[in-house]
PDB file of N, CA and C in Angstrom:
ATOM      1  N   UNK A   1      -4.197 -10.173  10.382  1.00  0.00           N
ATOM      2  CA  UNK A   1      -5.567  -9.765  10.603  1.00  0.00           C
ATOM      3  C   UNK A   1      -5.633  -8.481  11.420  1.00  0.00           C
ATOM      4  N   UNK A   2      -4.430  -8.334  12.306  1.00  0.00           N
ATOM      5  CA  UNK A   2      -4.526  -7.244  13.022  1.00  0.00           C
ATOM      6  C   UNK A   2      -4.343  -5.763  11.952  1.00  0.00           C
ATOM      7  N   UNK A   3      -3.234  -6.404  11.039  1.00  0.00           N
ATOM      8  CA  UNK A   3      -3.206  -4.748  10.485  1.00  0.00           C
ATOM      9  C   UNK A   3      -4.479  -4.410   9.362  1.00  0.00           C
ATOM     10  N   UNK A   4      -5.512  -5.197   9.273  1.00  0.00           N
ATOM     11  CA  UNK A   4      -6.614  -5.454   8.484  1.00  0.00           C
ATOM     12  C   UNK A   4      -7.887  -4.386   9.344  1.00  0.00           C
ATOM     13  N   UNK A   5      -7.677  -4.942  10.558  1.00  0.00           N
ATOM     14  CA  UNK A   5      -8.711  -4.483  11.733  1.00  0.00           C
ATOM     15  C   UNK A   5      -8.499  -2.879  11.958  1.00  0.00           C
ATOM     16  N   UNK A   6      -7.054  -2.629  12.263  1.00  0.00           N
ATOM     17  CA  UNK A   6      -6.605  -1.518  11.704  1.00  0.00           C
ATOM     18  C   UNK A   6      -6.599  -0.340  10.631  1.00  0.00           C
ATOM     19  N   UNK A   7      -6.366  -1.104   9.395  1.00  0.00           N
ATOM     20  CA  UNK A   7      -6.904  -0.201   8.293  1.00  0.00           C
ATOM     21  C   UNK A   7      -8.625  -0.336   7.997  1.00  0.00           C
ATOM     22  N   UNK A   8      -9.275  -1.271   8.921  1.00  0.00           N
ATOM     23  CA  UNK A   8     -10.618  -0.805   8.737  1.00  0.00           C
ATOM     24  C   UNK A   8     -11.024   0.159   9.622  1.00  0.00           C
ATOM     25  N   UNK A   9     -10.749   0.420  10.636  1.00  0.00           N
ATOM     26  CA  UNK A   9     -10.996   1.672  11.762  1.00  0.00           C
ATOM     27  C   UNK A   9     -10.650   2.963  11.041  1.00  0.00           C
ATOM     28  N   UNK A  10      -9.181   2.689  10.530  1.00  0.00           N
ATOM     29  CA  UNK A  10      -8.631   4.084   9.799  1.00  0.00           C
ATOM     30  C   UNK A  10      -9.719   4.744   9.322  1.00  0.00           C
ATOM     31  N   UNK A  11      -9.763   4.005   8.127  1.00  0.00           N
ATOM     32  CA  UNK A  11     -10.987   4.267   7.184  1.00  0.00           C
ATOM     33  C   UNK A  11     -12.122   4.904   7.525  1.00  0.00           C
ATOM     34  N   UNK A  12     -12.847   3.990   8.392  1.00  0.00           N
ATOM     35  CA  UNK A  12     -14.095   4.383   9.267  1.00  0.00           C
ATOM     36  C   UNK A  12     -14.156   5.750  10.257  1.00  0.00           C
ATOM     37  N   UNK A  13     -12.732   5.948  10.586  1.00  0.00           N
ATOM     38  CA  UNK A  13     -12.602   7.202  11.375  1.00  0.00           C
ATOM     39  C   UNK A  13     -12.286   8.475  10.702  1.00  0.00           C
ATOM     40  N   UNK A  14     -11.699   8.143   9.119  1.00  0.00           N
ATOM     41  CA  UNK A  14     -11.194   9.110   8.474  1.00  0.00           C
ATOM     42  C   UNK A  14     -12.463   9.498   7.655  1.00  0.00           C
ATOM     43  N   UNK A  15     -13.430   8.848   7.199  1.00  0.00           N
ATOM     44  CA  UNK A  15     -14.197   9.033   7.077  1.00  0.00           C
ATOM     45  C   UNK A  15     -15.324   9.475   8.073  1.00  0.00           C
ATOM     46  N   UNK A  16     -15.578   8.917   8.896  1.00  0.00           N
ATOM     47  CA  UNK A  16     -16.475  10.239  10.432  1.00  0.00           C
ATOM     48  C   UNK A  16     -15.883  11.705  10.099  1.00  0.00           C
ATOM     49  N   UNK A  17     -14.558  11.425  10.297  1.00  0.00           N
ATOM     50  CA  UNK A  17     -13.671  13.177  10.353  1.00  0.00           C
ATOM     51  C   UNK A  17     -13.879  14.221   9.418  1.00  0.00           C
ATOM     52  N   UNK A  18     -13.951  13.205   8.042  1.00  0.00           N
ATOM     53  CA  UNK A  18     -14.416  13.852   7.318  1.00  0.00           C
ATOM     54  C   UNK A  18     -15.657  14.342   7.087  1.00  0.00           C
ATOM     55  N   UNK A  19     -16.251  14.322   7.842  1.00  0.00           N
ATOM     56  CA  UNK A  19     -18.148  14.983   7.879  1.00  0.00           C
ATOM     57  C   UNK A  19     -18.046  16.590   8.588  1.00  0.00           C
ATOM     58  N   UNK A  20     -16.820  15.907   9.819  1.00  0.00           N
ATOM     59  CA  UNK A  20     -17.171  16.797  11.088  1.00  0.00           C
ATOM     60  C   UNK A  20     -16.360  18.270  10.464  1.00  0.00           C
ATOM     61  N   UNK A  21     -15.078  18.351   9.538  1.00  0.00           N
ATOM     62  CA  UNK A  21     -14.724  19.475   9.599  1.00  0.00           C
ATOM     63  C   UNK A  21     -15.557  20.244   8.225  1.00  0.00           C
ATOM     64  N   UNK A  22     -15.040  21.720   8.764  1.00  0.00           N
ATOM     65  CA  UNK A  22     -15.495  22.668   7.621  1.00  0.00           C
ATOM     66  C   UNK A  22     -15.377  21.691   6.070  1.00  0.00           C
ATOM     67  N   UNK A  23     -16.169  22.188   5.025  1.00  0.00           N
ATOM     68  CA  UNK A  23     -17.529  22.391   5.415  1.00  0.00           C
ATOM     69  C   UNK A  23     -18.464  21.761   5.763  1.00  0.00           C
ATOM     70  N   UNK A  24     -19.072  21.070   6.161  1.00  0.00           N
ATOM     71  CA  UNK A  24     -19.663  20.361   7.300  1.00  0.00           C
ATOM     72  C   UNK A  24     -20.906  19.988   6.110  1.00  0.00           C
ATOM     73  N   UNK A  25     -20.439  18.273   6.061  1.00  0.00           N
ATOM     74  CA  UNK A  25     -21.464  17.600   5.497  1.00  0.00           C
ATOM     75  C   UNK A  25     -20.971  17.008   3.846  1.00  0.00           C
ATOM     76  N   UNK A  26     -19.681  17.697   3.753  1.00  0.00           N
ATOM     77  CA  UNK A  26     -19.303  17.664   2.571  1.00  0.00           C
ATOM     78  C   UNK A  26     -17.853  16.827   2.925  1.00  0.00           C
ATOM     79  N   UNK A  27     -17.619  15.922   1.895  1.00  0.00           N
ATOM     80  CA  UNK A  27     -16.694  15.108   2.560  1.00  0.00           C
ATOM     81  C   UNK A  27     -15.511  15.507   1.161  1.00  0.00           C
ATOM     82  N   UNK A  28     -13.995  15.208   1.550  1.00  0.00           N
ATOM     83  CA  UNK A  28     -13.000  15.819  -0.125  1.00  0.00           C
ATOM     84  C   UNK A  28     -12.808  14.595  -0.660  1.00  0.00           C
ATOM     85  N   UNK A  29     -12.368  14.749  -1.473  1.00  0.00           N
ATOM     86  CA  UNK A  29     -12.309  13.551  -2.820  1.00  0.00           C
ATOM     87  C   UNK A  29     -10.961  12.961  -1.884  1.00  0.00           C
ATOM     88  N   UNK A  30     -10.413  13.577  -1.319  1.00  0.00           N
ATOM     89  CA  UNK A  30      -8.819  12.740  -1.039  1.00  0.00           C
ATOM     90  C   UNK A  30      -9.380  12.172   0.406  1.00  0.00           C
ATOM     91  N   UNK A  31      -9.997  12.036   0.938  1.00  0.00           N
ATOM     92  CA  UNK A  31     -10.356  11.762   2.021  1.00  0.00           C
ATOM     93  C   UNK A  31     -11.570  10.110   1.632  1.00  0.00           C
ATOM     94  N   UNK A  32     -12.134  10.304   0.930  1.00  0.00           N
ATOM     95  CA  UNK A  32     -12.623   9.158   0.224  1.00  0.00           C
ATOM     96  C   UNK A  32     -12.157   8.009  -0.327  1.00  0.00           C
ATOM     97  N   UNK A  33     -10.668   8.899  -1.308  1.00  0.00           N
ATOM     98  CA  UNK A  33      -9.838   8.139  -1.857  1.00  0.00           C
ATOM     99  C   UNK A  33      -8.697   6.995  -0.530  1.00  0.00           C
ATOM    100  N   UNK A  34      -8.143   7.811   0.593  1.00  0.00           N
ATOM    101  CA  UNK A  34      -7.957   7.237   1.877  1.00  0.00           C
ATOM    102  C   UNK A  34      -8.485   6.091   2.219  1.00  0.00           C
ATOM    103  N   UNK A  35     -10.031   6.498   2.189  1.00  0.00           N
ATOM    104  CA  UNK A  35     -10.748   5.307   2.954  1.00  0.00           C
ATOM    105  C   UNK A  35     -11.278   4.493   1.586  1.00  0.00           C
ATOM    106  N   UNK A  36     -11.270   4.249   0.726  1.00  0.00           N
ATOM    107  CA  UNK A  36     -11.211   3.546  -0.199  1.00  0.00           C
ATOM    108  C   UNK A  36      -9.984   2.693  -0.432  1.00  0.00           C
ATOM    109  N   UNK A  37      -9.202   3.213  -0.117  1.00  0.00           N
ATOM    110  CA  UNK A  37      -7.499   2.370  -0.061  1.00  0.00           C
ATOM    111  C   UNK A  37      -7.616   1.548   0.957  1.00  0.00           C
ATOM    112  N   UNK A  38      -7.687   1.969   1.931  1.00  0.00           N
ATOM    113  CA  UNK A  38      -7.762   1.240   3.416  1.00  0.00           C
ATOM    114  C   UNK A  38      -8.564   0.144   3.364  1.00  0.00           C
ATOM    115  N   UNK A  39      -9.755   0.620   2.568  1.00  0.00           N
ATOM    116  CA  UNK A  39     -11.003  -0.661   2.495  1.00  0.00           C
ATOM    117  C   UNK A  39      -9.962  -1.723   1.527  1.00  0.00           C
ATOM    118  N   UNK A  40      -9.908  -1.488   0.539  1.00  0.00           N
ATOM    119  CA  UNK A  40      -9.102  -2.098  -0.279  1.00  0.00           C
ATOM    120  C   UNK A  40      -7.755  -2.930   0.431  1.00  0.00           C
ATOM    121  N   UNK A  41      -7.267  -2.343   0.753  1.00  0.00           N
ATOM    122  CA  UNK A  41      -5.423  -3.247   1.607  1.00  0.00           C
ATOM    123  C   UNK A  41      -6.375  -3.801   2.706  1.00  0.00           C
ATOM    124  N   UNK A  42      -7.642  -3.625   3.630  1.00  0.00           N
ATOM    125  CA  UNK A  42      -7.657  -4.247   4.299  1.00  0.00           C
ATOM    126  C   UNK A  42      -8.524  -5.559   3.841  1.00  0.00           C
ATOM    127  N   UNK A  43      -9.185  -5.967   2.638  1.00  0.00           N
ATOM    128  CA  UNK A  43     -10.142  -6.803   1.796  1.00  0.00           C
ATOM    129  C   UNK A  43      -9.179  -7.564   1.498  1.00  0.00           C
ATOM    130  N   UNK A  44      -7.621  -7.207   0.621  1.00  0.00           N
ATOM    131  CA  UNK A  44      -6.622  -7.508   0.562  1.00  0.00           C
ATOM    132  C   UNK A  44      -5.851  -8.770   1.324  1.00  0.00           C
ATOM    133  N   UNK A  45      -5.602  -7.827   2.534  1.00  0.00           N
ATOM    134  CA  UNK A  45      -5.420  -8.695   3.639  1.00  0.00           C
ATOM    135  C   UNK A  45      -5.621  -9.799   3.979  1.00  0.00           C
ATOM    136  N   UNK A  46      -6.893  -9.768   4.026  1.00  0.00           N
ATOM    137  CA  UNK A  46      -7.980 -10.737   4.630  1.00  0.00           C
ATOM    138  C   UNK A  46      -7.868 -11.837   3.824  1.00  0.00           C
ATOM    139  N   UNK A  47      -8.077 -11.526   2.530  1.00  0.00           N
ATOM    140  CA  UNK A  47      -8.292 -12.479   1.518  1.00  0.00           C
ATOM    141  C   UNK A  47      -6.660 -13.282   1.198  1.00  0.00           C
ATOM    142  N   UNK A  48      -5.778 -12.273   1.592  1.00  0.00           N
ATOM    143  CA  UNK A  48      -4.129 -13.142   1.515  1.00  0.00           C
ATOM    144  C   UNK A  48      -3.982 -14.102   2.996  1.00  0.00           C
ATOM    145  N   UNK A  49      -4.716 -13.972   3.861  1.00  0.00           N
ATOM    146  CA  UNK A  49      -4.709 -14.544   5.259  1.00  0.00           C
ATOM    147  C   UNK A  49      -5.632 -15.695   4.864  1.00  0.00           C
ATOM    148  N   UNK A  50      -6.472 -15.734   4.319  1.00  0.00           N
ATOM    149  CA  UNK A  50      -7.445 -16.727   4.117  1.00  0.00           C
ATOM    150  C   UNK A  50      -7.013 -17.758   2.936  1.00  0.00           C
ATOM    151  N   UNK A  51      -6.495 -17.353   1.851  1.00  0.00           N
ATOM    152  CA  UNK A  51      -6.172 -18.069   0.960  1.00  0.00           C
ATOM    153  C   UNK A  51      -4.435 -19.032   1.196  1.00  0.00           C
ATOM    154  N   UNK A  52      -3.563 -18.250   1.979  1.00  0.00           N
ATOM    155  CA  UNK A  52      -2.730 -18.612   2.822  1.00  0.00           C
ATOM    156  C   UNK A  52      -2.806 -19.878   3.877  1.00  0.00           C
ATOM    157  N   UNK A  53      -4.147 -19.526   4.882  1.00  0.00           N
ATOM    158  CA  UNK A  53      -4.170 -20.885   5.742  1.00  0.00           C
ATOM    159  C   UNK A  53      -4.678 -21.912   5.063  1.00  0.00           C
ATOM    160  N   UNK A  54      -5.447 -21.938   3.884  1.00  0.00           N
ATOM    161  CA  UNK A  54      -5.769 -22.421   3.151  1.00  0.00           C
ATOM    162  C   UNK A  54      -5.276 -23.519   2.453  1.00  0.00           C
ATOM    163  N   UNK A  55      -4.050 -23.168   2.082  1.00  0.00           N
ATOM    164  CA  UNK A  55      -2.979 -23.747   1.429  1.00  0.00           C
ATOM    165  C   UNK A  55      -2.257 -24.420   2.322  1.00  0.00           C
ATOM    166  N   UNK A  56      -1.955 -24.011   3.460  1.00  0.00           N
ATOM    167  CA  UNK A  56      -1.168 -24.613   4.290  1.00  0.00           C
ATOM    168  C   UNK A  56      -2.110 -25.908   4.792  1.00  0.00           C
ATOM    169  N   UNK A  57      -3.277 -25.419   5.411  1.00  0.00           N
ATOM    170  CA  UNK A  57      -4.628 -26.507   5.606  1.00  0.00           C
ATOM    171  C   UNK A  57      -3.920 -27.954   5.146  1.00  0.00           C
ATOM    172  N   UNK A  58      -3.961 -27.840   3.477  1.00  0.00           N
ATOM    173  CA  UNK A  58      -3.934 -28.670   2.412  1.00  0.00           C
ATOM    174  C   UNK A  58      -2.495 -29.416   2.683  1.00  0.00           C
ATOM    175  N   UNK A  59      -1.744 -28.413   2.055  1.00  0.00           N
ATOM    176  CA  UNK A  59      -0.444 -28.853   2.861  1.00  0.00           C
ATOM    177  C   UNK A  59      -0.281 -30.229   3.950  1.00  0.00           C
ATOM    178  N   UNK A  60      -0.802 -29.838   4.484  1.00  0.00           N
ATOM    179  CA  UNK A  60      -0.208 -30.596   6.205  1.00  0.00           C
ATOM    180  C   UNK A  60      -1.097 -31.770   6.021  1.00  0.00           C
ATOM    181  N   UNK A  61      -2.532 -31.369   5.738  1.00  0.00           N
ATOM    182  CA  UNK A  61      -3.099 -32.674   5.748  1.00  0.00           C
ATOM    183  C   UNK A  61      -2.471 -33.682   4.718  1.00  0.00           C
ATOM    184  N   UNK A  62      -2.236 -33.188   3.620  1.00  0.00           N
ATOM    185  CA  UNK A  62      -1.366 -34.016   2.293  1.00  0.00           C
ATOM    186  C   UNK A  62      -0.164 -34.608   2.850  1.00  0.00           C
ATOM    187  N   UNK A  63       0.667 -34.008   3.681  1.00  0.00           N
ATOM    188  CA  UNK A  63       1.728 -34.794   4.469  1.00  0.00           C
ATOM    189  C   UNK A  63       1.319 -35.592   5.130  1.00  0.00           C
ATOM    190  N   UNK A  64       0.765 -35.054   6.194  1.00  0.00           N
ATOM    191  CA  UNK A  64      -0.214 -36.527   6.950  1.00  0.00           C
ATOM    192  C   UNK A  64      -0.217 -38.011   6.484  1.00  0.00           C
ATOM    193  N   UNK A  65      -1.365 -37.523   5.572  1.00  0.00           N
ATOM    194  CA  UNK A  65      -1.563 -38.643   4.809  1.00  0.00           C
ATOM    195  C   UNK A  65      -0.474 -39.877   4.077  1.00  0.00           C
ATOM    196  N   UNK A  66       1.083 -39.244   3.308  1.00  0.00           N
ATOM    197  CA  UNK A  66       1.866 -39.738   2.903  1.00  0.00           C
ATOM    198  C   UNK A  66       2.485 -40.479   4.133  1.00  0.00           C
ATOM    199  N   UNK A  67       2.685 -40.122   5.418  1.00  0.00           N
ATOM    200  CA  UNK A  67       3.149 -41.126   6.384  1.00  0.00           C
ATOM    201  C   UNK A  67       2.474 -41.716   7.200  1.00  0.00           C
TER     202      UNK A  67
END
């Protein structure tokens, strides 16, 4: 989750940055594409962390139960 929290700041900051330099207001296609990735691996993430405890959840309680 941490490197999730991470590539969402990236994003969010690479995108601010991209406002602030020349030319101002105009953001570049590769700078979009960046924070579009980042959004992406960090949605990624999240969703492999979630579907992960998930399973395990299941897991353990299913053992439980057998003894």
């Amino acid at each position: 989750m941490l490197a999730a929290a991470v590539l969402l700041l990236a994003g969010i900051g690479m995108a601010v940055a991209g406002f602030c330099v020349e030319p101002s207001g105009s953001i570049s296609e590769s700078v979009l594409m960046f924070t579009a990735q980042c959004f992406i691996c960090a949605g990624s993430f999240v969703g492999i962390d979630v579907l992960l405890s998930e399973k395990l959840r299941k897991f353990i309680s299913e053992k439980k139960g057998e003894i």
